[in-house]
PDB file of N, CA and C in Angstrom:
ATOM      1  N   UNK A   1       3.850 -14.317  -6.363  1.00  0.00           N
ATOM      2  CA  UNK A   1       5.113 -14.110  -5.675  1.00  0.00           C
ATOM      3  C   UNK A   1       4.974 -12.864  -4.808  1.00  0.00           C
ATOM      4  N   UNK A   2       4.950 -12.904  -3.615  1.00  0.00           N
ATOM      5  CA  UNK A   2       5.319 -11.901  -2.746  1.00  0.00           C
ATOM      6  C   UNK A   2       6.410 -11.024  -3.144  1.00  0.00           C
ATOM      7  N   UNK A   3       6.061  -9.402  -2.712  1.00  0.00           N
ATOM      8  CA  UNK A   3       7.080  -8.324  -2.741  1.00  0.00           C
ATOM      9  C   UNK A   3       8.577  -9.332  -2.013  1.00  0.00           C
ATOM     10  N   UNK A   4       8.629  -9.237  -1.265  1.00  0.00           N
ATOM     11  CA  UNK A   4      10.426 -10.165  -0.769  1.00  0.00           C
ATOM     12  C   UNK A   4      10.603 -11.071  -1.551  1.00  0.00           C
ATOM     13  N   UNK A   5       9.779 -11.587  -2.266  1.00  0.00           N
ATOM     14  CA  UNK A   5      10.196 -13.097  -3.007  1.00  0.00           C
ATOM     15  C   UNK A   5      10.744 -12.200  -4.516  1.00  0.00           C
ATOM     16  N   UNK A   6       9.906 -11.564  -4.945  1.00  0.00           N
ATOM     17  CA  UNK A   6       9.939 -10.755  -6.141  1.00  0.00           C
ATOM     18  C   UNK A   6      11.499 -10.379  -5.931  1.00  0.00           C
ATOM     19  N   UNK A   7      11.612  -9.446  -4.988  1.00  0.00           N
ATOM     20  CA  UNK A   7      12.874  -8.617  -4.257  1.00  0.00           C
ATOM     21  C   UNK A   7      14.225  -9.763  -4.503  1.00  0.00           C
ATOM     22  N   UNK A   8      13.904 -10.326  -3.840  1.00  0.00           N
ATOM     23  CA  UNK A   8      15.267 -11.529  -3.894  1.00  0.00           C
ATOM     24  C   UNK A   8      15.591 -12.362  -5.314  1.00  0.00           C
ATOM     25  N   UNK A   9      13.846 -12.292  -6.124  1.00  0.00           N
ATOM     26  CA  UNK A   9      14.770 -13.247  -7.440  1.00  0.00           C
ATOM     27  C   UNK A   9      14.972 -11.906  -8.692  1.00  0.00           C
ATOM     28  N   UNK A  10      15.242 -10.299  -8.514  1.00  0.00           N
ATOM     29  CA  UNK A  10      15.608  -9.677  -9.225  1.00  0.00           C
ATOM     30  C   UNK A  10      16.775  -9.662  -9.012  1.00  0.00           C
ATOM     31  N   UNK A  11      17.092  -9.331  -7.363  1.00  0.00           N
ATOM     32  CA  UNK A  11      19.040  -9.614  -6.739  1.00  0.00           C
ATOM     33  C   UNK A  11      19.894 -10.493  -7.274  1.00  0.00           C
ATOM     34  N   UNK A  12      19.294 -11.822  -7.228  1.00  0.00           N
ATOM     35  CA  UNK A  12      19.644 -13.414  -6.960  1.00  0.00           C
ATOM     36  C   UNK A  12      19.930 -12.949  -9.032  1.00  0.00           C
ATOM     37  N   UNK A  13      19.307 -12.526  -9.596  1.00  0.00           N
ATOM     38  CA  UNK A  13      19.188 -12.502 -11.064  1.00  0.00           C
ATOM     39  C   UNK A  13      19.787 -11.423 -11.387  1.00  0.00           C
ATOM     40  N   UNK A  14      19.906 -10.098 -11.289  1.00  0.00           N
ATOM     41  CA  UNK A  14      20.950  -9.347 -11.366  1.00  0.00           C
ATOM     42  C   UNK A  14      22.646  -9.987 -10.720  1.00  0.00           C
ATOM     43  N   UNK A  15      22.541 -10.744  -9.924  1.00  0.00           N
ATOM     44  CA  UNK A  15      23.835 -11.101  -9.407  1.00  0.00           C
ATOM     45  C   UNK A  15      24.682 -12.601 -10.304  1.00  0.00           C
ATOM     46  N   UNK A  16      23.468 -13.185 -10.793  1.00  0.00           N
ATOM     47  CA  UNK A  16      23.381 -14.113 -12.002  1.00  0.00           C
ATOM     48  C   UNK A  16      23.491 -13.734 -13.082  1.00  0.00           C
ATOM     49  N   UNK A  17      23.661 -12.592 -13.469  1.00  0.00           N
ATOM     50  CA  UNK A  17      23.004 -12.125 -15.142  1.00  0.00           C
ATOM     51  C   UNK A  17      24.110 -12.272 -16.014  1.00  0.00           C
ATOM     52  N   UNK A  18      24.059 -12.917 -17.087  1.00  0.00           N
ATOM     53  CA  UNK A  18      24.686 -13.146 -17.704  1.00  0.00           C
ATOM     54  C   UNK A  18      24.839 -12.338 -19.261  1.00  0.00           C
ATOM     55  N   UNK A  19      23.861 -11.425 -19.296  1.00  0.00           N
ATOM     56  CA  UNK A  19      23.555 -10.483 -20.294  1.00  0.00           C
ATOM     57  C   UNK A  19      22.965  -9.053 -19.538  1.00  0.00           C
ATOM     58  N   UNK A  20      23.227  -8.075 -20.008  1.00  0.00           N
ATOM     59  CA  UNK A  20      22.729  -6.709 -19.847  1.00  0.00           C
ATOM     60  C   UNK A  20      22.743  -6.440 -21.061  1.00  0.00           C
ATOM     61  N   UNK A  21      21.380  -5.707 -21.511  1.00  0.00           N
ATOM     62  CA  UNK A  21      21.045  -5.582 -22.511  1.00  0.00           C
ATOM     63  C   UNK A  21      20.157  -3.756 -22.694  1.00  0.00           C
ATOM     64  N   UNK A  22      20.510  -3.276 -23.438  1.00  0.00           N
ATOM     65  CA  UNK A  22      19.295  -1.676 -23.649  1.00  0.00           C
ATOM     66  C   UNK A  22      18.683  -2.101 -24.745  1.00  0.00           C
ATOM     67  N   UNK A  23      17.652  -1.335 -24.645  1.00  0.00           N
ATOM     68  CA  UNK A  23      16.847  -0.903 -25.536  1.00  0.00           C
ATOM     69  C   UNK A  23      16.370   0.736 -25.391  1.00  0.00           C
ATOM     70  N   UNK A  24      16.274   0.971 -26.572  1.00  0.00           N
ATOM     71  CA  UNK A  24      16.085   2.191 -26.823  1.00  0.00           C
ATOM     72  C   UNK A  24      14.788   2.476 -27.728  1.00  0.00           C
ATOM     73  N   UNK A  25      13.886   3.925 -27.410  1.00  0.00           N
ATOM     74  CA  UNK A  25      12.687   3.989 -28.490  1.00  0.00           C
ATOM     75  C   UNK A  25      12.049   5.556 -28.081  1.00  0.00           C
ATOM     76  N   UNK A  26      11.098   5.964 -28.819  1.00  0.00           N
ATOM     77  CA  UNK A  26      10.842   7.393 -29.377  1.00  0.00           C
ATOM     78  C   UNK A  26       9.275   7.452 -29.225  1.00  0.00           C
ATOM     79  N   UNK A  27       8.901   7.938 -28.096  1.00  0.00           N
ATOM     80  CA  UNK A  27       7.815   7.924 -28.017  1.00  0.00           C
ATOM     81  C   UNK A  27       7.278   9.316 -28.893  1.00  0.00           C
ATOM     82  N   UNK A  28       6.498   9.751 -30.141  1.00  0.00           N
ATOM     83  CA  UNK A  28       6.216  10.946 -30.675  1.00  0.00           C
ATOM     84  C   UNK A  28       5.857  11.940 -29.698  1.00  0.00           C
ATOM     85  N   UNK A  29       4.501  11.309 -28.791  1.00  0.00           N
ATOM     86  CA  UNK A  29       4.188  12.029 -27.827  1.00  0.00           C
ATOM     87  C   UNK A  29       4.917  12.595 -26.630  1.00  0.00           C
ATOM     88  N   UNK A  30       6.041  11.812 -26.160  1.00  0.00           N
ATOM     89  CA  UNK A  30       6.756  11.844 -25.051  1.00  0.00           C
ATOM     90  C   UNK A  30       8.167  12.197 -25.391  1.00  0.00           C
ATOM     91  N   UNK A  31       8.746  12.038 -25.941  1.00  0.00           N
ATOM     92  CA  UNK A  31      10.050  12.011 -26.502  1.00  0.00           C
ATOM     93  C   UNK A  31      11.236  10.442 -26.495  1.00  0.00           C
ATOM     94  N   UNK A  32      12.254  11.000 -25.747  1.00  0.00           N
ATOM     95  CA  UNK A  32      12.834   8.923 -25.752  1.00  0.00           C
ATOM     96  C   UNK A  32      12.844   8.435 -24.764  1.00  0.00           C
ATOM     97  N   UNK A  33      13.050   7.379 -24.423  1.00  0.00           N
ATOM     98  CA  UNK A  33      13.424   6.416 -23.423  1.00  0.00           C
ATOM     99  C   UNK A  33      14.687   5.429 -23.476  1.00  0.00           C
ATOM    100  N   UNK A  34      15.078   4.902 -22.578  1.00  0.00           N
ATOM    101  CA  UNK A  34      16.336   4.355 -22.869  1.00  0.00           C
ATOM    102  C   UNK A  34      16.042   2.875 -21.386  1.00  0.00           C
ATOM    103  N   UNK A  35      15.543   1.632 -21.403  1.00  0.00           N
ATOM    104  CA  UNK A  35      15.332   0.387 -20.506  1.00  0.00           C
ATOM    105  C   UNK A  35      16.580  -0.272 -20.552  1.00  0.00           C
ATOM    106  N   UNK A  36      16.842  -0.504 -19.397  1.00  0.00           N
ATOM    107  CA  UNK A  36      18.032  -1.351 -19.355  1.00  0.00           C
ATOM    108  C   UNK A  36      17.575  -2.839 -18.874  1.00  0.00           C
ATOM    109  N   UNK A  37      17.688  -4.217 -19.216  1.00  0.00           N
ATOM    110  CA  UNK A  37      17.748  -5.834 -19.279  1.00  0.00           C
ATOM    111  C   UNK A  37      18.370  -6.215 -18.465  1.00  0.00           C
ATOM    112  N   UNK A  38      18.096  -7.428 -17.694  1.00  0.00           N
ATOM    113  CA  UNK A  38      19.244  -8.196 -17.304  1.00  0.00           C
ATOM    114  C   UNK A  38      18.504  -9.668 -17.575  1.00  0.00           C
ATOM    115  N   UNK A  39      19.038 -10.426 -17.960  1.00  0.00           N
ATOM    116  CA  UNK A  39      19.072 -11.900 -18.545  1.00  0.00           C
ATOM    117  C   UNK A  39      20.365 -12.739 -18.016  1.00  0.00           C
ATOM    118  N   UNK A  40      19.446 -14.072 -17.663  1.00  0.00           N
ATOM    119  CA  UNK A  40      20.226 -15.034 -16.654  1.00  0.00           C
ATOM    120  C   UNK A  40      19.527 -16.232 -17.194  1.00  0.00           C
ATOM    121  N   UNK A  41      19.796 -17.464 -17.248  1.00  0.00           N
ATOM    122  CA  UNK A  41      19.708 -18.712 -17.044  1.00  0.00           C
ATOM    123  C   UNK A  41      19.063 -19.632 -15.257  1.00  0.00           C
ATOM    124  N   UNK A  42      18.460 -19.667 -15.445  1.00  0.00           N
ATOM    125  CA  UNK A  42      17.884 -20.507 -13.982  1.00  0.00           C
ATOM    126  C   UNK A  42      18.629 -21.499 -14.471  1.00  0.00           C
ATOM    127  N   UNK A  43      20.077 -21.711 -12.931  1.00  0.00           N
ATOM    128  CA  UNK A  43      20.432 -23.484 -13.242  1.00  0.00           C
ATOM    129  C   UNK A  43      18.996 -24.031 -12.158  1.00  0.00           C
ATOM    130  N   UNK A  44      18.194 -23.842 -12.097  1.00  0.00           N
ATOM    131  CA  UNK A  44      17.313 -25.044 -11.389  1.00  0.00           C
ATOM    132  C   UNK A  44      16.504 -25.812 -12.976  1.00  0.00           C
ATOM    133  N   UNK A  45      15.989 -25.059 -13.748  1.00  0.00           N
ATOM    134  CA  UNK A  45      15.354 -25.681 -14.467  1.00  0.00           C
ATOM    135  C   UNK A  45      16.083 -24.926 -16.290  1.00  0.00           C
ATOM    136  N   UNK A  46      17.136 -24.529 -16.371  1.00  0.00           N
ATOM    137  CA  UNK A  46      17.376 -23.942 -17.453  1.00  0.00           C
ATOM    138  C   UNK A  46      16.424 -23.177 -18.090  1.00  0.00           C
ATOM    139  N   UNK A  47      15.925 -22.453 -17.505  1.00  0.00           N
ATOM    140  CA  UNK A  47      14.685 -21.134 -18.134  1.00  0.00           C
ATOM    141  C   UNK A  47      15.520 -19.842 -18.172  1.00  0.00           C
ATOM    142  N   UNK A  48      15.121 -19.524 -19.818  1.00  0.00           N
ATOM    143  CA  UNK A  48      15.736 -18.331 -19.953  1.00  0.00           C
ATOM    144  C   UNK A  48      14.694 -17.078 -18.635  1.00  0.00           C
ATOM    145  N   UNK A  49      15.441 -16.348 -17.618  1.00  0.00           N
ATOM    146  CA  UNK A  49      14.895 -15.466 -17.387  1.00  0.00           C
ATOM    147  C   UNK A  49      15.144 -13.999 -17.328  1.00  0.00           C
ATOM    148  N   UNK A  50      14.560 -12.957 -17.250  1.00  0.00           N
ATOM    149  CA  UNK A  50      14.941 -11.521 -17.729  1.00  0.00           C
ATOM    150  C   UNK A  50      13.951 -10.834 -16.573  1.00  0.00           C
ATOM    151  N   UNK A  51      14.434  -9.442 -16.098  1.00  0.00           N
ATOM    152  CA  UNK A  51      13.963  -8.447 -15.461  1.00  0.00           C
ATOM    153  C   UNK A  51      14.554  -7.119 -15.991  1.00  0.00           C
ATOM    154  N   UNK A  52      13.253  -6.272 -16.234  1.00  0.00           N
ATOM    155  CA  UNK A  52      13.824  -4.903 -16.328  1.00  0.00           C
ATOM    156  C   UNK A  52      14.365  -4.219 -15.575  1.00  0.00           C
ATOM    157  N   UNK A  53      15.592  -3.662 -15.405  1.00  0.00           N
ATOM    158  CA  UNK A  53      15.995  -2.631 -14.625  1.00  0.00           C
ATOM    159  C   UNK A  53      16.140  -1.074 -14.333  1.00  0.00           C
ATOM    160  N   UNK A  54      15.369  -0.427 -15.321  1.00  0.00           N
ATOM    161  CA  UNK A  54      15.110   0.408 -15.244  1.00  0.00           C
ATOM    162  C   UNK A  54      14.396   0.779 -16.720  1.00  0.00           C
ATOM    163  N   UNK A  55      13.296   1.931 -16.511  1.00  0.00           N
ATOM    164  CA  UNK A  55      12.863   2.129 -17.706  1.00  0.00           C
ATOM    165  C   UNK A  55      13.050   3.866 -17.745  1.00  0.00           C
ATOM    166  N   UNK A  56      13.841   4.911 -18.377  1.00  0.00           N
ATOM    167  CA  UNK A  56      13.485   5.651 -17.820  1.00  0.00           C
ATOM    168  C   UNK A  56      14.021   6.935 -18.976  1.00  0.00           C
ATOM    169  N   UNK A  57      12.981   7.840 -18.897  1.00  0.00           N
ATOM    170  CA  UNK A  57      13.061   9.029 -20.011  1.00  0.00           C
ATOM    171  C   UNK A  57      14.204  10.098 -19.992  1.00  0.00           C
ATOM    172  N   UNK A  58      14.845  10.046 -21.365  1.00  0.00           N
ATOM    173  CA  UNK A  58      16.058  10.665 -21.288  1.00  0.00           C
ATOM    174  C   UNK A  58      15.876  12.062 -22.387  1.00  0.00           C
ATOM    175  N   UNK A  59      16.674  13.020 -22.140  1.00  0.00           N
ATOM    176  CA  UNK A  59      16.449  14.021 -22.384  1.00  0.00           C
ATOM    177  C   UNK A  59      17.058  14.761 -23.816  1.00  0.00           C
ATOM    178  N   UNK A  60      17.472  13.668 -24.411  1.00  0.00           N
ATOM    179  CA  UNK A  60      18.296  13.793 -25.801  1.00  0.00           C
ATOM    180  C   UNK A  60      18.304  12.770 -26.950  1.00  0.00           C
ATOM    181  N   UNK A  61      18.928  13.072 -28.154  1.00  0.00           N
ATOM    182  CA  UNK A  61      18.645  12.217 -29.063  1.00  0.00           C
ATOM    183  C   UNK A  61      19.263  10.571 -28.841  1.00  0.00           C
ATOM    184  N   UNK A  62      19.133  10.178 -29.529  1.00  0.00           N
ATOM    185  CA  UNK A  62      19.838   8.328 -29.340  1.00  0.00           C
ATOM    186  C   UNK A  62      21.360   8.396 -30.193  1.00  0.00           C
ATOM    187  N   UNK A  63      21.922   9.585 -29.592  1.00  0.00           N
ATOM    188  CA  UNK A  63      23.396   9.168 -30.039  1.00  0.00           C
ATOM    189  C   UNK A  63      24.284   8.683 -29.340  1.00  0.00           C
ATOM    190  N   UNK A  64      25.257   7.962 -29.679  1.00  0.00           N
ATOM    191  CA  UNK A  64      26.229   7.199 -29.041  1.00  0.00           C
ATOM    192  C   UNK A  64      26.872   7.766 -27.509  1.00  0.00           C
ATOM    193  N   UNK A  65      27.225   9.357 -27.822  1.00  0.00           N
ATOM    194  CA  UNK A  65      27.544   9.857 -26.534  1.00  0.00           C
ATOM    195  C   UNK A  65      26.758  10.117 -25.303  1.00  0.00           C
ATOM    196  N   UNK A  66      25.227  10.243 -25.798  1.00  0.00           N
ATOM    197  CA  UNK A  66      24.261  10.482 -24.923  1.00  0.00           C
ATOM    198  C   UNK A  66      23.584   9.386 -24.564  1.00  0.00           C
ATOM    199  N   UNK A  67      23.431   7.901 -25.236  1.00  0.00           N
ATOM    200  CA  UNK A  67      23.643   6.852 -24.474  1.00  0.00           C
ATOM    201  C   UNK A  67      24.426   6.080 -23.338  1.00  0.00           C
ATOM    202  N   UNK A  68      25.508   6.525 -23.591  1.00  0.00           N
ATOM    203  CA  UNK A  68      27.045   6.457 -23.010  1.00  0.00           C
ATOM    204  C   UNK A  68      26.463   7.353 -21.472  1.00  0.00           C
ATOM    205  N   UNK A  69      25.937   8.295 -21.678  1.00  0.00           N
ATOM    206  CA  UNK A  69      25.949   9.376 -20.420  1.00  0.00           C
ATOM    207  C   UNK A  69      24.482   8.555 -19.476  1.00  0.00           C
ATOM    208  N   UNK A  70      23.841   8.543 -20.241  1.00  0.00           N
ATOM    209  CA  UNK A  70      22.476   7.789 -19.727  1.00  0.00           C
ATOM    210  C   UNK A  70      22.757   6.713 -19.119  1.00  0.00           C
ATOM    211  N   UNK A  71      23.183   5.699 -19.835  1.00  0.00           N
ATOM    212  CA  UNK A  71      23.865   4.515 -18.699  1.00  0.00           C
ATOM    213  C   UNK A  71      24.794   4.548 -17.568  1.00  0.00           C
ATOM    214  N   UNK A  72      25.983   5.847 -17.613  1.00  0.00           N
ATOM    215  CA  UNK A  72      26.517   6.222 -16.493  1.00  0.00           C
ATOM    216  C   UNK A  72      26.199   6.724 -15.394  1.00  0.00           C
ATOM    217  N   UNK A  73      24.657   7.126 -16.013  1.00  0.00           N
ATOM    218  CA  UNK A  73      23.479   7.883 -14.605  1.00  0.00           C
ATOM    219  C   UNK A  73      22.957   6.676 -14.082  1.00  0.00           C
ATOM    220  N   UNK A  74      22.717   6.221 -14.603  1.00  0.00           N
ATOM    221  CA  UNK A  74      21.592   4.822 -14.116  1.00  0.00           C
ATOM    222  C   UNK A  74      23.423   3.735 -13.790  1.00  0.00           C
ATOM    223  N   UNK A  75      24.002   3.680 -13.851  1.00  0.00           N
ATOM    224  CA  UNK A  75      24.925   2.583 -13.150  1.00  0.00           C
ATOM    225  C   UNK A  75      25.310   3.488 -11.723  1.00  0.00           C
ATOM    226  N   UNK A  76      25.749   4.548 -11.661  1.00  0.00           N
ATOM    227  CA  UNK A  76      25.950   5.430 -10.221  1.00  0.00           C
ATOM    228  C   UNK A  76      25.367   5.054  -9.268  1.00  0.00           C
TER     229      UNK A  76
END
C-alpha cells in the first residue's frame, strides 16, 4: 500500500471507528507509555480492522487523573 493509500484508509478508519481503545504499559527501562486504538469493521468484506493512533511516553504514573490528562493532550 502506498503512503496516500495508507493515509486515506487510517482517515476513512478513524472516521469509521467504531471503538477507541488505550492501552497502557511500563517499560522498566523507559518508564510508561500510554497507545491509543481505533477499531472499525470493513463493510466491504466484514474484517475486523485496527490502526494505532498514537504511541507515546508519558511522564507519570497510570492513575486515573493522569490518564485523563494524557488523552486530553493527544485529542487537542
Amino acid at each position: 500500500m502506498a503512503n496516500g493509500g495508507l493515509l486515506q484508509w487510517l482517515i476513512m478508519g478513524f472516521f469509521n471507528a467504531k471503538g477507541i481503545t488505550t492501552d497502557l504499559w511500563f517499560l522498566h527501562s523507559d518508564g510508561p507509555y500510554i497507545g491509543i486504538i481505533a477499531r472499525w469493521i470493513d463493510s466491504k468484506n466484514w474484517s475486523l480492522k485496527e490502526a494505532l493512533l498514537i504511541c507515546k511516553k508519558i511522564n507519570k504514573k497510570h492513575t486515573d487523573n493522569n490518564i485523563k490528562n494524557a488523552l486530553d493532550k493527544v485529542i487537542e
